[in-house]
C-alpha atoms as a PDB file:
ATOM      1  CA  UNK A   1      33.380 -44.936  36.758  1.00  0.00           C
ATOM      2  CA  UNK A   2      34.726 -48.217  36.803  1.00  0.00           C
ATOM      3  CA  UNK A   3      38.030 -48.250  38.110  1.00  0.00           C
ATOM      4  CA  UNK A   4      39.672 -49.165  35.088  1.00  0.00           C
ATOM      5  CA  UNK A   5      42.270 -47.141  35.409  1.00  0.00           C
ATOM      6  CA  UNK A   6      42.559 -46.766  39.021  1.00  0.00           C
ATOM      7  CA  UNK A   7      41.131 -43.952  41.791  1.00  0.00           C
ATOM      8  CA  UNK A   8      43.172 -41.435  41.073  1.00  0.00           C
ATOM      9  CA  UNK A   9      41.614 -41.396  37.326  1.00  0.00           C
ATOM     10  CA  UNK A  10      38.212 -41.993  38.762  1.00  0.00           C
ATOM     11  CA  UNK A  11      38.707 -38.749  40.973  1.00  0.00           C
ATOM     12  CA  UNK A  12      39.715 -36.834  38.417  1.00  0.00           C
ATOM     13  CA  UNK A  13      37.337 -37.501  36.277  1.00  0.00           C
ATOM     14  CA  UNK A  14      34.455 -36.956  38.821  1.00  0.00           C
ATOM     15  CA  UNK A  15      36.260 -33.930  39.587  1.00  0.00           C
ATOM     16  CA  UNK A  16      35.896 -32.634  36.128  1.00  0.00           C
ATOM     17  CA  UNK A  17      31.891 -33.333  36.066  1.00  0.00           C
ATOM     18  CA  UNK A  18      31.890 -36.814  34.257  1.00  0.00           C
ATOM     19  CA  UNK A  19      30.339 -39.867  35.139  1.00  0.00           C
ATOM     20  CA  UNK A  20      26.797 -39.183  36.171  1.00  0.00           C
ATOM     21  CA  UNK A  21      23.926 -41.855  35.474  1.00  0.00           C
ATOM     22  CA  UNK A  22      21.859 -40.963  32.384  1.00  0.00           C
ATOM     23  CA  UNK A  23      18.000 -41.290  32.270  1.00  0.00           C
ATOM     24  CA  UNK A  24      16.327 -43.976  31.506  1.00  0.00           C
ATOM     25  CA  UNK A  25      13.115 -43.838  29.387  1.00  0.00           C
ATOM     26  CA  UNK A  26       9.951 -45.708  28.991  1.00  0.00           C
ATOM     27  CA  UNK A  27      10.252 -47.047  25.345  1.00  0.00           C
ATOM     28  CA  UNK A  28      14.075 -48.260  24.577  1.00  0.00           C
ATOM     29  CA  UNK A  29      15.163 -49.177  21.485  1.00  0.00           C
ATOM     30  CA  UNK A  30      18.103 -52.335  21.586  1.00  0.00           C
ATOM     31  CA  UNK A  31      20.519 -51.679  18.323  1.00  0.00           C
ATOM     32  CA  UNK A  32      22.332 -54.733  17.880  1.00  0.00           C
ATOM     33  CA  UNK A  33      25.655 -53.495  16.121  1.00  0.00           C
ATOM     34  CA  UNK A  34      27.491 -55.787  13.472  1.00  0.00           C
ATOM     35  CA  UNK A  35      26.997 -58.907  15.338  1.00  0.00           C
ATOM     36  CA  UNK A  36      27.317 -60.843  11.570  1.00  0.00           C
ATOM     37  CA  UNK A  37      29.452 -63.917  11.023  1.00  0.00           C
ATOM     38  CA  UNK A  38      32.647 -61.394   9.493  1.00  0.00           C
ATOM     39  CA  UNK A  39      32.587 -60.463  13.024  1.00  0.00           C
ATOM     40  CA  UNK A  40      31.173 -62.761  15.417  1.00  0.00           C
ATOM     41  CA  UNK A  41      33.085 -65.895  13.731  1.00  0.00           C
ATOM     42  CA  UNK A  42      36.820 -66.205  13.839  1.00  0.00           C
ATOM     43  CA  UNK A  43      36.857 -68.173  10.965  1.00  0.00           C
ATOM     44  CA  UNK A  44      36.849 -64.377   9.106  1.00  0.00           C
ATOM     45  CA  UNK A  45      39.667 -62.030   9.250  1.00  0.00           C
ATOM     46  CA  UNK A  46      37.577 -59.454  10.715  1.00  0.00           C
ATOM     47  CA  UNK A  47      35.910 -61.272  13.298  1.00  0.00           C
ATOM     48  CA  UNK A  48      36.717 -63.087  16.260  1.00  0.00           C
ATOM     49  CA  UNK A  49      34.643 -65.837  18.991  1.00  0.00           C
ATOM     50  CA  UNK A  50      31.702 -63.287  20.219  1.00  0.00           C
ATOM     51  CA  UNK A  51      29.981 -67.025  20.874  1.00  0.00           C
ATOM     52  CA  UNK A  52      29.295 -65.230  25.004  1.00  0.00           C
ATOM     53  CA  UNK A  53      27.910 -61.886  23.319  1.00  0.00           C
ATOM     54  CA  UNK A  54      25.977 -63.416  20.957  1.00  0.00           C
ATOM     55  CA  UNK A  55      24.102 -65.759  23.672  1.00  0.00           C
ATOM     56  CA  UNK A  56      23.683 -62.060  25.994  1.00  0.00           C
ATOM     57  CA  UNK A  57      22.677 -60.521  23.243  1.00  0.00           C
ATOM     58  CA  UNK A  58      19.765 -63.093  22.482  1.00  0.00           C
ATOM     59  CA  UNK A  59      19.167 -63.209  26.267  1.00  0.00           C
ATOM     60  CA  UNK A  60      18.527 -59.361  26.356  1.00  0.00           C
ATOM     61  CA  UNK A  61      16.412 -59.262  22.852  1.00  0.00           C
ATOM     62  CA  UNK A  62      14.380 -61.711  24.101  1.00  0.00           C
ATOM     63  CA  UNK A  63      13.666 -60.135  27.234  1.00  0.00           C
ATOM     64  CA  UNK A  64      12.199 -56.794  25.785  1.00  0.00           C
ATOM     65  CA  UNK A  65       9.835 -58.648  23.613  1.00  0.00           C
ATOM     66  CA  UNK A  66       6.826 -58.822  25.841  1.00  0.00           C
ATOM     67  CA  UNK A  67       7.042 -55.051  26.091  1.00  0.00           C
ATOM     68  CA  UNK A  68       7.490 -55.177  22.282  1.00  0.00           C
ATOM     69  CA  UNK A  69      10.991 -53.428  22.537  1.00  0.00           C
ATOM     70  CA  UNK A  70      11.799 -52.212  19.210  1.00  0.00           C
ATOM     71  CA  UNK A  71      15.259 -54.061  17.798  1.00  0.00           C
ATOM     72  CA  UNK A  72      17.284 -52.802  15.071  1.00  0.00           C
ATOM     73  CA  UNK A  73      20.409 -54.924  13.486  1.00  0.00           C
ATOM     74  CA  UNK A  74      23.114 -53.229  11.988  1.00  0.00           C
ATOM     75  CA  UNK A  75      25.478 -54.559   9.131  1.00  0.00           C
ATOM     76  CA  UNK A  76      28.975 -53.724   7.378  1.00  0.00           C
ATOM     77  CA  UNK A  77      28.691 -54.260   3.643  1.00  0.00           C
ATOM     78  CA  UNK A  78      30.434 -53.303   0.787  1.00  0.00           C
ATOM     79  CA  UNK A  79      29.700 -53.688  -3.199  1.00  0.00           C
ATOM     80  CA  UNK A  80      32.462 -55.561  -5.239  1.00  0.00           C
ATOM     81  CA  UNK A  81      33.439 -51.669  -6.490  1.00  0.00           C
ATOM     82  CA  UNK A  82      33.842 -50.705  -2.967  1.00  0.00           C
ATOM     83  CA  UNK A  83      35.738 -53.631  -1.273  1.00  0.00           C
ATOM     84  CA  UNK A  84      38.356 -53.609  -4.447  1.00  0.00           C
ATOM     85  CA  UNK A  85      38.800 -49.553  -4.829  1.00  0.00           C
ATOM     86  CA  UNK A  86      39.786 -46.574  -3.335  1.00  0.00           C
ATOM     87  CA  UNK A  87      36.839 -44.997  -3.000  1.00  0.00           C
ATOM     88  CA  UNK A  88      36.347 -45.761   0.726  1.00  0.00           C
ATOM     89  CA  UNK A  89      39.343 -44.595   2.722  1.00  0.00           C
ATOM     90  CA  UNK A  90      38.376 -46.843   6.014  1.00  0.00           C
ATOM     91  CA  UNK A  91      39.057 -49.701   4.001  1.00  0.00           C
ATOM     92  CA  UNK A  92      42.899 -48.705   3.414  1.00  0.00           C
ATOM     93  CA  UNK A  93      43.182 -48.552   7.404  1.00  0.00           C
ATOM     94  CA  UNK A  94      41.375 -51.717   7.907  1.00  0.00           C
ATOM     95  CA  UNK A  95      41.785 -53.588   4.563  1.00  0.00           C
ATOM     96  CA  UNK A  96      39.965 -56.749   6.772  1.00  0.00           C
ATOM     97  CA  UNK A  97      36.886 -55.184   6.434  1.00  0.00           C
ATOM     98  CA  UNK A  98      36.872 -55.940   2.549  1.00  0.00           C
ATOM     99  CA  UNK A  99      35.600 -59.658   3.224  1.00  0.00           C
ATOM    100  CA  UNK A 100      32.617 -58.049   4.057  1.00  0.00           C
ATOM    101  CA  UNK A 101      30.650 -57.911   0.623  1.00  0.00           C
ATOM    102  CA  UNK A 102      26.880 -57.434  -0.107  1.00  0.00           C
ATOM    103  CA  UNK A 103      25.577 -60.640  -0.167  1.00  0.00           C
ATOM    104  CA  UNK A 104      27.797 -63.081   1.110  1.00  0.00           C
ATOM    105  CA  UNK A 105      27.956 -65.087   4.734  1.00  0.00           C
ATOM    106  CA  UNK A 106      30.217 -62.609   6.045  1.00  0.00           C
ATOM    107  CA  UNK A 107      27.845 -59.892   6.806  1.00  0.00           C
ATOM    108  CA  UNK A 108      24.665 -61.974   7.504  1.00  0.00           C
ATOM    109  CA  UNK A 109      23.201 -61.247  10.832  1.00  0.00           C
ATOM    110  CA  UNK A 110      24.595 -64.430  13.252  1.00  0.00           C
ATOM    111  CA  UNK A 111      21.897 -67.236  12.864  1.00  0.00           C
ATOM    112  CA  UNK A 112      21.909 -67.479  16.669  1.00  0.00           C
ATOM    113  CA  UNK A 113      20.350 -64.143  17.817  1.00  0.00           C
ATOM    114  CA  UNK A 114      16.380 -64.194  17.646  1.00  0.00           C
ATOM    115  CA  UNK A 115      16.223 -61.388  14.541  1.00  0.00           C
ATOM    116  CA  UNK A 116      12.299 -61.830  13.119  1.00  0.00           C
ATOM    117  CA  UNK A 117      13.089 -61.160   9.612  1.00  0.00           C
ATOM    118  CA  UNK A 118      10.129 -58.413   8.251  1.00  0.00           C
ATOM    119  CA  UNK A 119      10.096 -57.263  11.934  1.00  0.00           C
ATOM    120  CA  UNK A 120      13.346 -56.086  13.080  1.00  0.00           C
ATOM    121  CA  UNK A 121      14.768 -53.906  10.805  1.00  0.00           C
ATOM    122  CA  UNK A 122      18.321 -54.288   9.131  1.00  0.00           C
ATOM    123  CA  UNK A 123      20.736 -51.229   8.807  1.00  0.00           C
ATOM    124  CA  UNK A 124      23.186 -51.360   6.344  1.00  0.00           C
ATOM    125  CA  UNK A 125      26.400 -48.896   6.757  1.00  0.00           C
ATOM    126  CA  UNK A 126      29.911 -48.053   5.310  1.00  0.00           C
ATOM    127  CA  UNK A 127      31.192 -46.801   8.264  1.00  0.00           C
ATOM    128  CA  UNK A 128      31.672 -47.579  11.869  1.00  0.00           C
ATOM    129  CA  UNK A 129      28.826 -45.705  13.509  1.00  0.00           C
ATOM    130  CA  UNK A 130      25.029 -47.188  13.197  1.00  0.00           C
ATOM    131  CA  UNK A 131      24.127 -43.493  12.733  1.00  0.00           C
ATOM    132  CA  UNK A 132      26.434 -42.127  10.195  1.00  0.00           C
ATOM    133  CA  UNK A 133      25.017 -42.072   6.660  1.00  0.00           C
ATOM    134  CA  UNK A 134      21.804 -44.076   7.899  1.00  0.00           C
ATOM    135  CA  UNK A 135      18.068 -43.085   8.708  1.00  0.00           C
ATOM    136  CA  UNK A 136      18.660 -45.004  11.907  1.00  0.00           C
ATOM    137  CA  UNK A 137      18.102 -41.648  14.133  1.00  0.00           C
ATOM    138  CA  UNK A 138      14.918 -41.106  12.103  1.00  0.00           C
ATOM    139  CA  UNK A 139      13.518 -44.528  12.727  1.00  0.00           C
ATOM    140  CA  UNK A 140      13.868 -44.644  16.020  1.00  0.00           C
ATOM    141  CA  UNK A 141      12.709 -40.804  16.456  1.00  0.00           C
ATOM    142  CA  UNK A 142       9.564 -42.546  14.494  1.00  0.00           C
ATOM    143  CA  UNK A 143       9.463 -45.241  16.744  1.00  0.00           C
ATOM    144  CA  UNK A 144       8.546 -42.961  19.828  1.00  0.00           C
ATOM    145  CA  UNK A 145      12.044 -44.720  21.320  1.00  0.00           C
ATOM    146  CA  UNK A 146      13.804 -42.399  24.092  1.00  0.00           C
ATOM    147  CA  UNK A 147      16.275 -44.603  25.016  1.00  0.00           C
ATOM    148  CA  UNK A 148      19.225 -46.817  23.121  1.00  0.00           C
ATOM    149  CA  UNK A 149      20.932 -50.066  24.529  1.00  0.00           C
ATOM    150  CA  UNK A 150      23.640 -50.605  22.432  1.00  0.00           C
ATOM    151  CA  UNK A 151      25.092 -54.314  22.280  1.00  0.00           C
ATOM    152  CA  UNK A 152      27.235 -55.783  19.515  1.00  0.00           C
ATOM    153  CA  UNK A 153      30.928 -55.638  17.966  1.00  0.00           C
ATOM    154  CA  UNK A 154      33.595 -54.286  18.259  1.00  0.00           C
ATOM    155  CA  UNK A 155      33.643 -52.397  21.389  1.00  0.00           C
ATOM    156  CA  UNK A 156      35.957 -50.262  20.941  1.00  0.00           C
ATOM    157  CA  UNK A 157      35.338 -49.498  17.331  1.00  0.00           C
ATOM    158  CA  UNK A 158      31.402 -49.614  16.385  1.00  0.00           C
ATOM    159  CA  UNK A 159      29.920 -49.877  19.769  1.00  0.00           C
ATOM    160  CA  UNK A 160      31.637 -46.704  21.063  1.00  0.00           C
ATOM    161  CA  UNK A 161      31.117 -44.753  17.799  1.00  0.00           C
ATOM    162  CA  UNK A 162      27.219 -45.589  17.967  1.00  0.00           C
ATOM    163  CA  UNK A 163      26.995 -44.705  21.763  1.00  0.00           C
ATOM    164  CA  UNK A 164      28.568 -41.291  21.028  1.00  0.00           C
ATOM    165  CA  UNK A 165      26.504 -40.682  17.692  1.00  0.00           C
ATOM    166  CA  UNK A 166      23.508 -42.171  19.870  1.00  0.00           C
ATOM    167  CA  UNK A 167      24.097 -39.353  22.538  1.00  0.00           C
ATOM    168  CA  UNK A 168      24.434 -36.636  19.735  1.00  0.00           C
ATOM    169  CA  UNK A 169      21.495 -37.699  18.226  1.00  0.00           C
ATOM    170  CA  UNK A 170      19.044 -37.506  21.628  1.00  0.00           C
ATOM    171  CA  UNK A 171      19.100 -40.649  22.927  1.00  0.00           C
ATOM    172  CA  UNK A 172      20.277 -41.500  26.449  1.00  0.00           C
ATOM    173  CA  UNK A 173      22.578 -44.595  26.219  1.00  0.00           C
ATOM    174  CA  UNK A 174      22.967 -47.698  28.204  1.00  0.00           C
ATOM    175  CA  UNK A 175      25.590 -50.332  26.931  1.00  0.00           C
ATOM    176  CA  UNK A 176      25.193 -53.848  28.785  1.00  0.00           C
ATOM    177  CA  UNK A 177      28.574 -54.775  28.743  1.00  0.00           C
ATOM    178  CA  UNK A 178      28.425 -58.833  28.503  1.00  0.00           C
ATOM    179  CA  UNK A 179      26.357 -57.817  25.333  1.00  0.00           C
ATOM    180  CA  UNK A 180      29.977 -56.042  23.256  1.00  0.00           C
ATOM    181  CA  UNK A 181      32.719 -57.655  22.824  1.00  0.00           C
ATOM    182  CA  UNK A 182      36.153 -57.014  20.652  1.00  0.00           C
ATOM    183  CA  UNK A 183      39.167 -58.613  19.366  1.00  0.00           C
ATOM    184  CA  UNK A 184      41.141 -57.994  22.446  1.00  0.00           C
ATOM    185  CA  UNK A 185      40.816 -57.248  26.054  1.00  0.00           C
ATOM    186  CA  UNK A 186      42.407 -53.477  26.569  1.00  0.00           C
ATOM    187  CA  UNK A 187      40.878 -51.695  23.761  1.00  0.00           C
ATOM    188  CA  UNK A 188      37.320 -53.148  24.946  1.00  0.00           C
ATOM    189  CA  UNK A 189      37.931 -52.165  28.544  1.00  0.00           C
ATOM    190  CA  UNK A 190      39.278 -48.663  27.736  1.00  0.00           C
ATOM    191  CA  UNK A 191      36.105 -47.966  25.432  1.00  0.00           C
ATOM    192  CA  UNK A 192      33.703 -48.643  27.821  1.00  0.00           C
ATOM    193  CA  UNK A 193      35.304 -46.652  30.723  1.00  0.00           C
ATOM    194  CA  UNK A 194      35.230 -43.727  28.146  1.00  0.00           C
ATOM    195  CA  UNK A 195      31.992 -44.955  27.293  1.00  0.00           C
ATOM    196  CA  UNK A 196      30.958 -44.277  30.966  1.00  0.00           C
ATOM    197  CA  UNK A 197      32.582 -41.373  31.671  1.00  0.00           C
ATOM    198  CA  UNK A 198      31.264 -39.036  28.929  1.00  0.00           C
ATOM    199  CA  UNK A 199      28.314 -41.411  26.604  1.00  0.00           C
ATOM    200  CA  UNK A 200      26.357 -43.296  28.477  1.00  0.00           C
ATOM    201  CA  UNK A 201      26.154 -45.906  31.521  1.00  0.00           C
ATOM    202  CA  UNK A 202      28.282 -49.345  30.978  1.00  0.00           C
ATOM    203  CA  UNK A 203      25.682 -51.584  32.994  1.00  0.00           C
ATOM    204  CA  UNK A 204      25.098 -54.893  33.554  1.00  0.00           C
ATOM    205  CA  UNK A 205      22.911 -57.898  31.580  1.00  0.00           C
ATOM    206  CA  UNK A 206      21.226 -58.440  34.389  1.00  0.00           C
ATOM    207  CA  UNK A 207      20.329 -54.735  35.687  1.00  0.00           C
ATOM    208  CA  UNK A 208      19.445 -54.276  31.076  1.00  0.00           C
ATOM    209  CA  UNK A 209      17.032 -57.319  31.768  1.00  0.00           C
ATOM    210  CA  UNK A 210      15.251 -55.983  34.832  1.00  0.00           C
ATOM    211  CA  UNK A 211      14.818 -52.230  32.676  1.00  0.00           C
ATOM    212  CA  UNK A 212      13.234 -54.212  30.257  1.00  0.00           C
ATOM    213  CA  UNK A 213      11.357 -56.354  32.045  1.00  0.00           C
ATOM    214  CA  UNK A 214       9.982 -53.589  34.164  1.00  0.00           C
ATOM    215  CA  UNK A 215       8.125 -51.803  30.762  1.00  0.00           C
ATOM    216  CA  UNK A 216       4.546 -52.419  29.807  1.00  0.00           C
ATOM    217  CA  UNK A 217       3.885 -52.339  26.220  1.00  0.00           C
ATOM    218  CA  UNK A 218       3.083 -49.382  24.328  1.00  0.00           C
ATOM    219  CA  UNK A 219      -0.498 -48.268  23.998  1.00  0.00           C
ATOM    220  CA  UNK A 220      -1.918 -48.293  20.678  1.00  0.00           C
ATOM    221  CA  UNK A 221      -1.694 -45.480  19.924  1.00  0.00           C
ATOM    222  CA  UNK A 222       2.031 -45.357  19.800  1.00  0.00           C
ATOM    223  CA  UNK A 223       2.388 -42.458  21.834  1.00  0.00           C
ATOM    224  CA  UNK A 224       5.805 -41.645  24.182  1.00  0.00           C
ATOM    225  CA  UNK A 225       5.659 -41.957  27.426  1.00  0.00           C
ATOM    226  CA  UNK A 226       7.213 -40.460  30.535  1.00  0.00           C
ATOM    227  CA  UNK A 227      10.769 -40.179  30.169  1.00  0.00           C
ATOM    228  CA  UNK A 228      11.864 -41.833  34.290  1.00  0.00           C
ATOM    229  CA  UNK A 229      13.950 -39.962  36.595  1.00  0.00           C
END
């Protein structure tokens, strides 16, 4: 735990069987969530300055690629029929979101993270989870990945839905936490303690960097490889 919330939450929680440290495996997958300009600029209605999570974020891609860390970028986007009807409820809770159409600015990936176009694949949802209604769990299951870092935006919305979809799918989950971020400081903080306790490990940049930096790259033949202790 953190000690968000003090030790008597902490205890309790420990108490109850939460909190332990999840695996970590020998070919991780990083799933960069939403980090477009509708969220990452606060020039949108939707987003907010993520300027500090987008330069982790880059920092953390970049340090997987000599082990050839798979990276998959995920995106919000709407048709014209579904921004302007009724047809997806989230949208009447977070009417924002409709700035978010298929092929505008707003839901390009942020042109400062290192995304090799034809070589990271792009996710398009509806919804808040990367896994919901997406072949995301399949591609990575076809990727030989055993592990997910999750980084992106918001924290509290589409980062903690992906860790707990992540979890439910297979996947052990780490979540380096100068790598989310979120439109305000208390929903952020309360998703990654629950985040901790019951999804995954809340770690930090620089312990994501040494993981990564400690793999070798995959043989060719694409094969897993021993899940660590």
């Amino acid at each position: 735990m953190n000690g968000l919330y003090g030790d008597t939450a902490d205890l309790t929680y420990r108490r109850a069987g939460f909190g332990a440290p999840v695996r970590r495996g020998d070919r991780p997958a990083i799933v960069v969530v939403d980090l477009t300009r509708g969220f990452t600029e606060d020039s949108y209605p939707s987003g907010t300055d993520l300027t500090d999570v987008v330069a982790a974020t880059a920092r953390l891609i970049e340090a997987g690629r000599p082990a050839e860390v798979p990276v998959v970028f995920t995106a919000i986007a709407y048709t014209e029929a579904e921004a302007s009807g009724d047809a997806v409820p989230w949208l009447h809770k977070a009417p924002g979101l409709r700035v978010l159409l298929e092929g505008s600015e707003a839901v390009d990936v942020d042109p400062r993270l290192p995304r090799r176009p034809g070589h990271d694949p792009l996710v398009v949802k509806k919804g808040a989870s990367a896994f919901f209604g997406t072949h995301l769990a399949a591609a990575l299951t076809g990727l030989g990945c055993d592990t997910v870092l999750v980084c992106g935006a918001t924290t509290s919305g589409c980062v903690r839905a992906t860790a707990v979809d992540a979890v439910q799918s297979g996947f052990p989950v780490l979540v380096p936490r100068e790598c989310v971020g979120d439109r305000a400081a208390g929903p952020a903080d309360a998703a990654l303690f629950d985040i901790q306790a019951k999804y995954g490990d809340v770690i930090s940049l620089a312990d994501a960097v040494g993981y990564l930096g400690s793999l070798s790259a995959p043989t060719a033949s694409g094969g897993a490889r021993r899940t660590r202790p």
